[in-house]
Protein backbone atom coordinates (compact mmCIF):
# COMPACT_ATOMS: atom_id res chain seq x y z
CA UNK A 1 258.96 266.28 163.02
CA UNK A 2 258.90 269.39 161.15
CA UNK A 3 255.44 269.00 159.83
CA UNK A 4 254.49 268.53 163.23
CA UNK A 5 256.42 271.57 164.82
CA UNK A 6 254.80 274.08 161.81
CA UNK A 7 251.03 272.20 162.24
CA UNK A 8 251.33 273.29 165.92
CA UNK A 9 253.07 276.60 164.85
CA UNK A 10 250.13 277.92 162.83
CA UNK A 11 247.50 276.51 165.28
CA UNK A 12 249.08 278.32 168.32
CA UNK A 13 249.02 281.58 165.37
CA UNK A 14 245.19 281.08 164.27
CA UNK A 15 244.32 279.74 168.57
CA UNK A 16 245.72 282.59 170.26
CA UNK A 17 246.87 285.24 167.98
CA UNK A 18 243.11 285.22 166.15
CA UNK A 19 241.24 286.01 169.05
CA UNK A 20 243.53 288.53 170.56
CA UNK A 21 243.33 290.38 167.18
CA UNK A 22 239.61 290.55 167.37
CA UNK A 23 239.54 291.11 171.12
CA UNK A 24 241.62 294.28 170.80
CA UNK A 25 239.65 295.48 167.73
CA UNK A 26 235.99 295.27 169.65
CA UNK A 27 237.18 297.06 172.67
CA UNK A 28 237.16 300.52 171.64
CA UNK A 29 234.11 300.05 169.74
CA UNK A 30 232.66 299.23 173.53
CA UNK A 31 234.67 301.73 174.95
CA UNK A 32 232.86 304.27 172.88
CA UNK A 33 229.38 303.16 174.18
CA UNK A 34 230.51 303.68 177.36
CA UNK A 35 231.18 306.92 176.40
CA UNK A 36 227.66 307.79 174.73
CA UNK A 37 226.17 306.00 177.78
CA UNK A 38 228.82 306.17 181.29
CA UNK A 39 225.98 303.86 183.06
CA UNK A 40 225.75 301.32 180.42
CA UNK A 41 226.81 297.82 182.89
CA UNK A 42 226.60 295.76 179.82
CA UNK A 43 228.97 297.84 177.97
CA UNK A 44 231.18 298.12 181.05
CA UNK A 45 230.99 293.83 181.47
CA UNK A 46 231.60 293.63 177.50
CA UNK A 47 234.84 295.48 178.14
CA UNK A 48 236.03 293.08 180.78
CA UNK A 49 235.34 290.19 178.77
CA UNK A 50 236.99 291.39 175.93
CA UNK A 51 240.20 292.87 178.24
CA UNK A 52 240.25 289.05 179.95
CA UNK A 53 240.28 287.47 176.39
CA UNK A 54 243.40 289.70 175.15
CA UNK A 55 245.46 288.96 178.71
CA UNK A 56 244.96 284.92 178.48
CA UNK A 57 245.42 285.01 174.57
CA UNK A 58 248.48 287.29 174.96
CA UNK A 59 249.86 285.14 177.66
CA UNK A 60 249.19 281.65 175.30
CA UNK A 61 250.00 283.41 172.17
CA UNK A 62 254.36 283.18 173.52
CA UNK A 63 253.85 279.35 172.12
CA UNK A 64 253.85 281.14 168.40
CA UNK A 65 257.27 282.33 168.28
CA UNK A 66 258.72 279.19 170.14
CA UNK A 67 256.84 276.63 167.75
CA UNK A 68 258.35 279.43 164.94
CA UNK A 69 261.63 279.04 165.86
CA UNK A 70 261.67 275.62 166.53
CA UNK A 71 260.21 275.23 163.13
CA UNK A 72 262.73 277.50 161.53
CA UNK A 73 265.36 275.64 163.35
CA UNK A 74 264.06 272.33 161.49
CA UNK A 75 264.12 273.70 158.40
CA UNK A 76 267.42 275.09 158.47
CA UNK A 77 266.14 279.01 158.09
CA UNK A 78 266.97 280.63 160.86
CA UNK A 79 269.31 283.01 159.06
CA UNK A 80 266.97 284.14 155.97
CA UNK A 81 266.41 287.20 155.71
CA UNK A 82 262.12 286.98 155.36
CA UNK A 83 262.56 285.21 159.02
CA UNK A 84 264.11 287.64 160.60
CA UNK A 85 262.20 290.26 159.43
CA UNK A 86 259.06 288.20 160.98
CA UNK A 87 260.71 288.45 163.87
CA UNK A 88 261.71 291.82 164.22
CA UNK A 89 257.75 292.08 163.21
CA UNK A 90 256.54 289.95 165.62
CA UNK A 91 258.17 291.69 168.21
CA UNK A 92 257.35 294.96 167.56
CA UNK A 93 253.55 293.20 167.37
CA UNK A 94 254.08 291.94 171.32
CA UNK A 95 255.43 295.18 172.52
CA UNK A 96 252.32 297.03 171.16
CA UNK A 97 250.64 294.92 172.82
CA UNK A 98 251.68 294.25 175.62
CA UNK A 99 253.12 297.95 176.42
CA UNK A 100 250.77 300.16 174.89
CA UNK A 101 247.46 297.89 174.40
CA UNK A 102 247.41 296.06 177.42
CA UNK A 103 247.71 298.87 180.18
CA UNK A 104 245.90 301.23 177.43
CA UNK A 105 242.83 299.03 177.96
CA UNK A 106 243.57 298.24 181.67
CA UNK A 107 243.30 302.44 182.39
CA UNK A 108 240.17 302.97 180.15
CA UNK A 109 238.70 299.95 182.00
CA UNK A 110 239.36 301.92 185.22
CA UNK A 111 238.04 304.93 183.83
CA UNK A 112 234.98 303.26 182.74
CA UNK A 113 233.99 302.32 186.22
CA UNK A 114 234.27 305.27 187.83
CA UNK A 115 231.07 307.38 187.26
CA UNK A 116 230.66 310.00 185.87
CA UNK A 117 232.46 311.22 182.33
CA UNK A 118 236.02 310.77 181.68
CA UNK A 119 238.61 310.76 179.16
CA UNK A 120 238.97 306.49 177.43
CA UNK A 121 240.74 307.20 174.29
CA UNK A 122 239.01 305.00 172.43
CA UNK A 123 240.42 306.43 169.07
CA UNK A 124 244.05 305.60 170.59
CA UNK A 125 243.33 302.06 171.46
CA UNK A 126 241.99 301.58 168.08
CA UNK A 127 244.96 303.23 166.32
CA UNK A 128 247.20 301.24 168.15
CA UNK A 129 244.98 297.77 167.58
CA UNK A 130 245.54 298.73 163.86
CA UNK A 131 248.67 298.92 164.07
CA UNK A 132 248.85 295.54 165.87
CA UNK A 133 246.85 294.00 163.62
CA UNK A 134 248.58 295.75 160.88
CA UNK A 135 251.64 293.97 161.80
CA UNK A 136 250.60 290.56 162.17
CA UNK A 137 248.89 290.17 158.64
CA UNK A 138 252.84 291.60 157.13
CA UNK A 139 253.83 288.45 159.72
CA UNK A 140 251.05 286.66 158.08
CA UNK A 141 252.34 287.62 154.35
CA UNK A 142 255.94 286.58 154.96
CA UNK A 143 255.09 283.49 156.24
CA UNK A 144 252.73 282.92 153.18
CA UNK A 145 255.19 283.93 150.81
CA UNK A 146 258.64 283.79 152.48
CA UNK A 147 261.01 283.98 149.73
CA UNK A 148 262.87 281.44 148.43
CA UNK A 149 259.78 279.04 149.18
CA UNK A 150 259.99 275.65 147.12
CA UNK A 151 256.19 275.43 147.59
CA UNK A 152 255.25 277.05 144.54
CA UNK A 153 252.62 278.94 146.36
């Protein structure tokens, strides 16, 4: 059973964190043509797609942490200390998302259908994707190397 609970733990990771991650990091690239070029439709449809993908994805990527901790919970590690600190990672990871990148990308979206110029922040949403991303490959790292692992990875 445990096999099973981590194979479905790192496919909901590599399904629904992956293209979040890559999402978040092309929208302010788009963002910024919109700003070189405020009539630019594609542009402005690029940005929708790529605001849609990060929404769903966010929304399936809450199977990661329960497949995680029902994982953990088979394995008997809920207490070490390289889980926790996944944790603690991972949720500062959802709250940048979903607090700060979500209704970052949501306003410049707004912004960026209104004509005329206007202020998008693109160099905020990327700063904050960084960080995201940032803290998903430490996530990434503990899981990899996690302490105490008999693997001998």
């Amino acid at each position: 059973m445990t096999k099973l609970l981590l194979s479905l733990h790192v496919l909901a990771a590599v399904l629904a964190i992956g293209p979040v991650t890559v999402a978040a990091s092309m929208f302010p690239k788009a963002l910024r043509r919109i700003d070189a070029d405020p009539g630019d439709h594609e542009a402005i449809l690029t940005l929708r797609m790529l605001h849609r993908i990060c929404r769903v994805y966010s929304a399936v990527g809450i199977a990661v942490p329960v497949f995680g901790f029902a994982t953990a919970s088979s394995l008997g590690v809920l207490g070490s200390g390289w889980l926790i600190a996944s944790i603690l990672l991972t949720a500062a990871a959802a709250a940048n998302l979903a607090l700060l990148i979500l209704p970052a990308q949501e306003n410049a979206l707004a912004v960026a259908q209104m004509p005329g110029p206007g202020s998008r922040s693109a160099g905020r949403l990327a700063m904050l994707t960084g960080v995201f991303n940032l803290l998903w490959a430490t996530v990434t790292v503990l899981m990899i190397i996690r302490p105490g692992s008999t693997t001998g990875a």
